[in-house]
C-alpha atoms as a PDB file:
ATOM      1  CA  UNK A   1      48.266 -81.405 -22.604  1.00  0.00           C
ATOM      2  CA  UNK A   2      47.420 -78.203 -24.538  1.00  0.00           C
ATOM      3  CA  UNK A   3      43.868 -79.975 -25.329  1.00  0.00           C
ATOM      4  CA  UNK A   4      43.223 -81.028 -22.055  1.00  0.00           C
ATOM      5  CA  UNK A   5      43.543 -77.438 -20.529  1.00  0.00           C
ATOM      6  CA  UNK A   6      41.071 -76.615 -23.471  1.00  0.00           C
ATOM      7  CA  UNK A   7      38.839 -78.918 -21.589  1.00  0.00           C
ATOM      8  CA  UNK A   8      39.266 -77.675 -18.373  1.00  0.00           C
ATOM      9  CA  UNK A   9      38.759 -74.088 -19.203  1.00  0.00           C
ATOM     10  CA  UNK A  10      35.487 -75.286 -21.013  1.00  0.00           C
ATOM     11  CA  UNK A  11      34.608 -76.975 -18.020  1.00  0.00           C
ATOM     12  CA  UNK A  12      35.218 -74.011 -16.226  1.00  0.00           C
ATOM     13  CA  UNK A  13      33.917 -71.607 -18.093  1.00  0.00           C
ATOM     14  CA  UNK A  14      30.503 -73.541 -17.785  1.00  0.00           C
ATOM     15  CA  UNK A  15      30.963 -74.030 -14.417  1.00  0.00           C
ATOM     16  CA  UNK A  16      31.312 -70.215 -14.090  1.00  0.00           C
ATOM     17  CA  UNK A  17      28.339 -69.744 -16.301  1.00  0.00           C
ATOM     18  CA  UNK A  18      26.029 -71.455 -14.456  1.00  0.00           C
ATOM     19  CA  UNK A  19      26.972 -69.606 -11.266  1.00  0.00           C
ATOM     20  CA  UNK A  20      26.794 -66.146 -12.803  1.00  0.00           C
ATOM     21  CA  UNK A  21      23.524 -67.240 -14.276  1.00  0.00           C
ATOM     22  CA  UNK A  22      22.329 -68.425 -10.837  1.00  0.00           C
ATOM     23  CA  UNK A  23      23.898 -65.364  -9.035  1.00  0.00           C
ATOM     24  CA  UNK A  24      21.856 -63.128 -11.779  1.00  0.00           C
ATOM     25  CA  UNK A  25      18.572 -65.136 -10.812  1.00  0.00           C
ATOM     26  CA  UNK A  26      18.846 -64.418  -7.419  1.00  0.00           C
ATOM     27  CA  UNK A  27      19.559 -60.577  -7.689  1.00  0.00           C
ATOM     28  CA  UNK A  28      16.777 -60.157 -10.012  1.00  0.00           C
ATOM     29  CA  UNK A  29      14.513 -61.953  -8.093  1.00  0.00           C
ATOM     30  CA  UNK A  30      15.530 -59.952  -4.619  1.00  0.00           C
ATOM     31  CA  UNK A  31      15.474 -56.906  -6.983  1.00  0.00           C
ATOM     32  CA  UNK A  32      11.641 -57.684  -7.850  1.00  0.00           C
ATOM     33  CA  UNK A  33      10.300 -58.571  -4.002  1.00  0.00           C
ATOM     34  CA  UNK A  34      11.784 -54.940  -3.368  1.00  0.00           C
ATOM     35  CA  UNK A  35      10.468 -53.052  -6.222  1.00  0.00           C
ATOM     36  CA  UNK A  36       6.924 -55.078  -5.296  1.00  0.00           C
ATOM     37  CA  UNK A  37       7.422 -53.914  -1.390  1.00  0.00           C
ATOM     38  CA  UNK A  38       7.731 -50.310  -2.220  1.00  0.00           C
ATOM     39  CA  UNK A  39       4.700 -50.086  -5.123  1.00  0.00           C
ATOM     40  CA  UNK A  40       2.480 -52.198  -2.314  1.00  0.00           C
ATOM     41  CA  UNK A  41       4.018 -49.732   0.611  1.00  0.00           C
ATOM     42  CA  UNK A  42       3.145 -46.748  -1.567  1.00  0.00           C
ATOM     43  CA  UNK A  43      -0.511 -48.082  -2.576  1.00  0.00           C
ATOM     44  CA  UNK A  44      -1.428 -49.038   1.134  1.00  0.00           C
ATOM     45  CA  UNK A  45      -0.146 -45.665   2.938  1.00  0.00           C
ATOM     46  CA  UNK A  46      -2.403 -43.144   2.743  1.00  0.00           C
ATOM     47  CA  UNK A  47      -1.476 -39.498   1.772  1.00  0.00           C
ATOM     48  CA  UNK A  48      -1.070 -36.992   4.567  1.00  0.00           C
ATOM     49  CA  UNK A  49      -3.733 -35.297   5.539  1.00  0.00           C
ATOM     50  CA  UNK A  50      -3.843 -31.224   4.861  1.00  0.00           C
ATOM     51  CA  UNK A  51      -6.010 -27.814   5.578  1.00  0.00           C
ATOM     52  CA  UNK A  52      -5.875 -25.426   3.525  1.00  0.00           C
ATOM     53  CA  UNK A  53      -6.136 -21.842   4.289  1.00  0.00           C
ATOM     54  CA  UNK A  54      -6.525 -18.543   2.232  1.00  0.00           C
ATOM     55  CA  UNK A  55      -7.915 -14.799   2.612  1.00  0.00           C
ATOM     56  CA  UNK A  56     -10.533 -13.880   0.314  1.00  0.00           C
ATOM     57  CA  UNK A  57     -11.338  -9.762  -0.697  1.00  0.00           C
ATOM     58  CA  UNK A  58     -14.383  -8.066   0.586  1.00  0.00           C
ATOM     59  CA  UNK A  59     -15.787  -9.874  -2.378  1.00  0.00           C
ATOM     60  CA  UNK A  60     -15.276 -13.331  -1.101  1.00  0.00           C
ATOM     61  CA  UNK A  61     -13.102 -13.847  -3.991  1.00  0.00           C
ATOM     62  CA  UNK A  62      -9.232 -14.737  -4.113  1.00  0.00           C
ATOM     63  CA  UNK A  63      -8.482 -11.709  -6.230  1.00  0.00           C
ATOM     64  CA  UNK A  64      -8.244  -8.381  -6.382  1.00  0.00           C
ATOM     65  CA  UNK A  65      -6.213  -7.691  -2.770  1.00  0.00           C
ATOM     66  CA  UNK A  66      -6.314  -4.137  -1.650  1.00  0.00           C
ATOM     67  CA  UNK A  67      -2.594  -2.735  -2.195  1.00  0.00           C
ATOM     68  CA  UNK A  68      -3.452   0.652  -1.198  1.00  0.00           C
ATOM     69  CA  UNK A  69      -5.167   2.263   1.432  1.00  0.00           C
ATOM     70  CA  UNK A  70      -5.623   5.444   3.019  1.00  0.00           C
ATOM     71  CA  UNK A  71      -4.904   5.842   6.653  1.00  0.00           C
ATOM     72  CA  UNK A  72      -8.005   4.741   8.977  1.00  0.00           C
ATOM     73  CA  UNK A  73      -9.282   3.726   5.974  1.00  0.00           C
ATOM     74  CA  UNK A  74     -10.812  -0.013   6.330  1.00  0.00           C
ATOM     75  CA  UNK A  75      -9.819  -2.734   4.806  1.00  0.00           C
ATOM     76  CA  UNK A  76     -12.345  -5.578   4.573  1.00  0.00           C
ATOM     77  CA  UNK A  77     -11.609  -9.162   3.861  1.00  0.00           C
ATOM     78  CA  UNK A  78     -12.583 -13.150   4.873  1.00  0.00           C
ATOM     79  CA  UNK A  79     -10.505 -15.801   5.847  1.00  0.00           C
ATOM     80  CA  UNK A  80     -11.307 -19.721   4.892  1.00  0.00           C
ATOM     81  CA  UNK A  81     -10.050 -22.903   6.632  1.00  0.00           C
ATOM     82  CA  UNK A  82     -10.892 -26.545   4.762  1.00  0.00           C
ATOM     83  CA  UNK A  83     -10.270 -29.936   6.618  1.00  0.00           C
ATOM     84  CA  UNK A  84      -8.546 -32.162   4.580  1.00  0.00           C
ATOM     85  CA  UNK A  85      -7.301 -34.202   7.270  1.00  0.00           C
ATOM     86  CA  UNK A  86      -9.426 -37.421   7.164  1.00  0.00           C
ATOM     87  CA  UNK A  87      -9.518 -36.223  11.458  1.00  0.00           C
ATOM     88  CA  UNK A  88     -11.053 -33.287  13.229  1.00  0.00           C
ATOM     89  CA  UNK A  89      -9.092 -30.166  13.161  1.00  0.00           C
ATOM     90  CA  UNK A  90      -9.215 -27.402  15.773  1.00  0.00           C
ATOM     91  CA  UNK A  91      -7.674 -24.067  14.632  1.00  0.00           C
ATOM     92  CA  UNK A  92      -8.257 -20.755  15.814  1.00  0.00           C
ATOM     93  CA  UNK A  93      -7.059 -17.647  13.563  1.00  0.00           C
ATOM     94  CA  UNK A  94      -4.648 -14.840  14.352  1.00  0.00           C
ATOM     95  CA  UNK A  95      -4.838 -10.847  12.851  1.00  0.00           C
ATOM     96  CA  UNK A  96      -1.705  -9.391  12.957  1.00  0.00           C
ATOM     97  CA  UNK A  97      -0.769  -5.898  11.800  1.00  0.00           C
ATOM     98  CA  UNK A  98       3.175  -5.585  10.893  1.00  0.00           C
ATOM     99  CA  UNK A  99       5.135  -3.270   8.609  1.00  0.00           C
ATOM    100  CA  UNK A 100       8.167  -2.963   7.136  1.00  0.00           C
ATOM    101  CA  UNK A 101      10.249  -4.782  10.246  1.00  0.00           C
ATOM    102  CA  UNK A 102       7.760  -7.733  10.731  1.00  0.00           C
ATOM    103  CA  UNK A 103       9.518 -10.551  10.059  1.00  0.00           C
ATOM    104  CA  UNK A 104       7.175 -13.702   8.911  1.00  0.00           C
ATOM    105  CA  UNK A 105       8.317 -16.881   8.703  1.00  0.00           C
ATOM    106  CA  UNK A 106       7.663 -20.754   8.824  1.00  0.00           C
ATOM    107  CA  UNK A 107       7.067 -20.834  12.645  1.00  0.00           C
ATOM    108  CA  UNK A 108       5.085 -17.280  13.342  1.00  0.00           C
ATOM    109  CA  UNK A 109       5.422 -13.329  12.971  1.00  0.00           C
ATOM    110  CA  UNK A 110       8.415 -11.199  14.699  1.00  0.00           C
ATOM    111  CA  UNK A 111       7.596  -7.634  15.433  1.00  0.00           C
ATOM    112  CA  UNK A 112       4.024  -7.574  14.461  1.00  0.00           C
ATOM    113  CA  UNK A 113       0.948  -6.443  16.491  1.00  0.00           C
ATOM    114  CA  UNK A 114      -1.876  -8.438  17.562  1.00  0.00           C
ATOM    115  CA  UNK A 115      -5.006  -7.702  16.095  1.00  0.00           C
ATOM    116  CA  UNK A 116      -7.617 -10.126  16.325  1.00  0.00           C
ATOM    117  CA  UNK A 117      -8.115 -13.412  17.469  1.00  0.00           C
ATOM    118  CA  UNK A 118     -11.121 -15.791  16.795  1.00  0.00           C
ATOM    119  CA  UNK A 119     -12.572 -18.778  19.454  1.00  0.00           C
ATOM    120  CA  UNK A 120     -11.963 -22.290  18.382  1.00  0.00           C
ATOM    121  CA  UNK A 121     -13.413 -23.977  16.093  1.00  0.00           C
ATOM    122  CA  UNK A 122     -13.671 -27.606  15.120  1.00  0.00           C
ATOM    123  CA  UNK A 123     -14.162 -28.690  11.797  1.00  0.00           C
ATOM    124  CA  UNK A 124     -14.699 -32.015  10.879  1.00  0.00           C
ATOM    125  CA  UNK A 125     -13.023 -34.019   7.817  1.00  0.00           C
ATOM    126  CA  UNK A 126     -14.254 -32.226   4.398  1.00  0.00           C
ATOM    127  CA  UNK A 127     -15.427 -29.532   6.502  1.00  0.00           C
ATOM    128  CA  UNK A 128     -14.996 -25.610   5.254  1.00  0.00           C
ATOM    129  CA  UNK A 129     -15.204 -22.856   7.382  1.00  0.00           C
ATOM    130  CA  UNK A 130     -15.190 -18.912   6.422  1.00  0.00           C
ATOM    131  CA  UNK A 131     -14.788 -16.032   8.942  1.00  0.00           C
ATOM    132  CA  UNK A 132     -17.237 -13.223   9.002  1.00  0.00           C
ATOM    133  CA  UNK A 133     -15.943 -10.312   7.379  1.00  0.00           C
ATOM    134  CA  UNK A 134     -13.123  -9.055   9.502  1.00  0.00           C
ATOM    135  CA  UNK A 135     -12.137  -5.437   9.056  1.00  0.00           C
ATOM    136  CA  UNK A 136      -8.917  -3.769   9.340  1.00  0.00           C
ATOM    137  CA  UNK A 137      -7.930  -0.360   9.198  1.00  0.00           C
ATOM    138  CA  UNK A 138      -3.984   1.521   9.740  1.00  0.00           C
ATOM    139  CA  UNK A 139      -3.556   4.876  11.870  1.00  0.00           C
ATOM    140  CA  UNK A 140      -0.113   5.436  10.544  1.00  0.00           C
ATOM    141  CA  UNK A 141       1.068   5.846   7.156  1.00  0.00           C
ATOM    142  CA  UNK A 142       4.036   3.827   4.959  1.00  0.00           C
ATOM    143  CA  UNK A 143       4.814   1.742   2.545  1.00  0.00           C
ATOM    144  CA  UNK A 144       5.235  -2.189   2.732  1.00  0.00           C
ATOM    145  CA  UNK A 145       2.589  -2.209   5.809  1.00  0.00           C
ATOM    146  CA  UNK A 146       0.972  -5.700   6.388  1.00  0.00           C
ATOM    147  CA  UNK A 147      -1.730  -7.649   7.428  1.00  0.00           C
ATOM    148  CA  UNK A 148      -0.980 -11.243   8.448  1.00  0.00           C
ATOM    149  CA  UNK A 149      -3.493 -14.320   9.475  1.00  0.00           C
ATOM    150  CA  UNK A 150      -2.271 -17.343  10.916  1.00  0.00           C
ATOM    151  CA  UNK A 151      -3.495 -20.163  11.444  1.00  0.00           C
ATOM    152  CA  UNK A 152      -3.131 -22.329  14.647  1.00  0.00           C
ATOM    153  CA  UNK A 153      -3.704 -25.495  15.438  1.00  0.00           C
ATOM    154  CA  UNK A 154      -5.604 -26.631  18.864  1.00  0.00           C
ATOM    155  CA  UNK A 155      -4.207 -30.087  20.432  1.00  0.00           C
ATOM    156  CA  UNK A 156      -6.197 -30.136  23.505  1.00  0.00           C
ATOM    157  CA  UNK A 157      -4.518 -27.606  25.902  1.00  0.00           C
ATOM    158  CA  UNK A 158      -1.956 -26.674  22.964  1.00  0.00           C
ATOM    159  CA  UNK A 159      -1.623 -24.696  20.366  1.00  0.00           C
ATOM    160  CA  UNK A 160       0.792 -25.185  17.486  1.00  0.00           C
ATOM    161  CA  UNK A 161       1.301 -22.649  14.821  1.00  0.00           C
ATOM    162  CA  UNK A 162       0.454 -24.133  11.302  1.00  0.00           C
ATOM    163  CA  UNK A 163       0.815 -21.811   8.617  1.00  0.00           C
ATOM    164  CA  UNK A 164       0.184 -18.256   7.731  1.00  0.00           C
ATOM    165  CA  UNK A 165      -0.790 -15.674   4.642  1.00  0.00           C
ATOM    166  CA  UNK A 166      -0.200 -11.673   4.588  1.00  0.00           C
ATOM    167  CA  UNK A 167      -1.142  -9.041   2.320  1.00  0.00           C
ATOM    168  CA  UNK A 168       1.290  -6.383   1.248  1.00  0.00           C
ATOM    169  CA  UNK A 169       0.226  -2.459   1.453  1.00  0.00           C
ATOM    170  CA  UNK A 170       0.860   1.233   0.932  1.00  0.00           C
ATOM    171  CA  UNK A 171      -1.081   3.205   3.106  1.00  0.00           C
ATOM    172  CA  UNK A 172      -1.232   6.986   2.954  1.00  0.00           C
ATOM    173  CA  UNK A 173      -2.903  10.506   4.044  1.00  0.00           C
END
């Protein structure tokens, strides 16, 4: 009797063998068609598009910022926009003056005085576009004084904000 549960548990143990071995199969196999789905999802779906956006100094160069100024002093500097959006992009720009109670965040500026806008303008995909030089100047004195651009985005009637940059200064007498 002893050798013929032997057997069985041989048997068995085969039997159970050849299911894990099957059961194995078929998870690596499912495991493979997903891996392959996301690497061909991944390789088919384009990146987002994107526009990038900066201020240049009165050089045209993104260095050297003006940190002090005197008051009514001006302040000169360009703003770019580049179309990376493989679609046209409509944007106009915003000049805002704020100080040391603007609050700017992700969705716009609190407490900050418009400037300057600009008309829209269209730019197509791998388009770049550079303001003329726009001039600033501050009748007040303080410290932590600001100039902030945004950028908004033109979908037909409406405009959605999209990003926006600021420079930091200290102007006095």
């Amino acid at each position: 009797m002893n050798e013929i549960n032997k057997k069985n548990e041989k048997k068995d143990l085969a039997i159970n063998n050849k299911h894990f071995e099957k059961l194995l199969k078929i998870c690596l196999i499912i495991g493979i068609v997903i891996v392959s789905g996301f690497i061909i999802y991944y390789i088919l779906t384009p990146e987002p598009g994107y526009a990038t956006f900066g201020i240049l100094n009165e050089e045209q160069k993104a260095e050297n910022y003006p940190t002090e100024a005197l008051v009514n002093e001006t302040i000169s500097f360009y703003v770019t926009v580049e179309n990376q959006m493989e679609r046209e992009f409509s944007f106009r720009i915003e000049i805002l003056k704020g100080d040391n109670e603007t609050i700017v965040n992700s969705s716009g500026s609190i407490n900050a005085l418009s400037y300057f806008n600009t008309t829209k303008t269209t730019l197509l995909h791998n388009q770049f576009w550079m303001s003329d030089s726009l001039n600033i100047s501050f009748s007040q004195p303080g410290a932590k004084q600001r100039i902030i651009v945004e950028l908004w985005e033109i979908k037909g009637e409406i405009e959605v904000f999209y990003n926006n940059l600021y420079l930091w200064l200290n102007i006095t007498n």
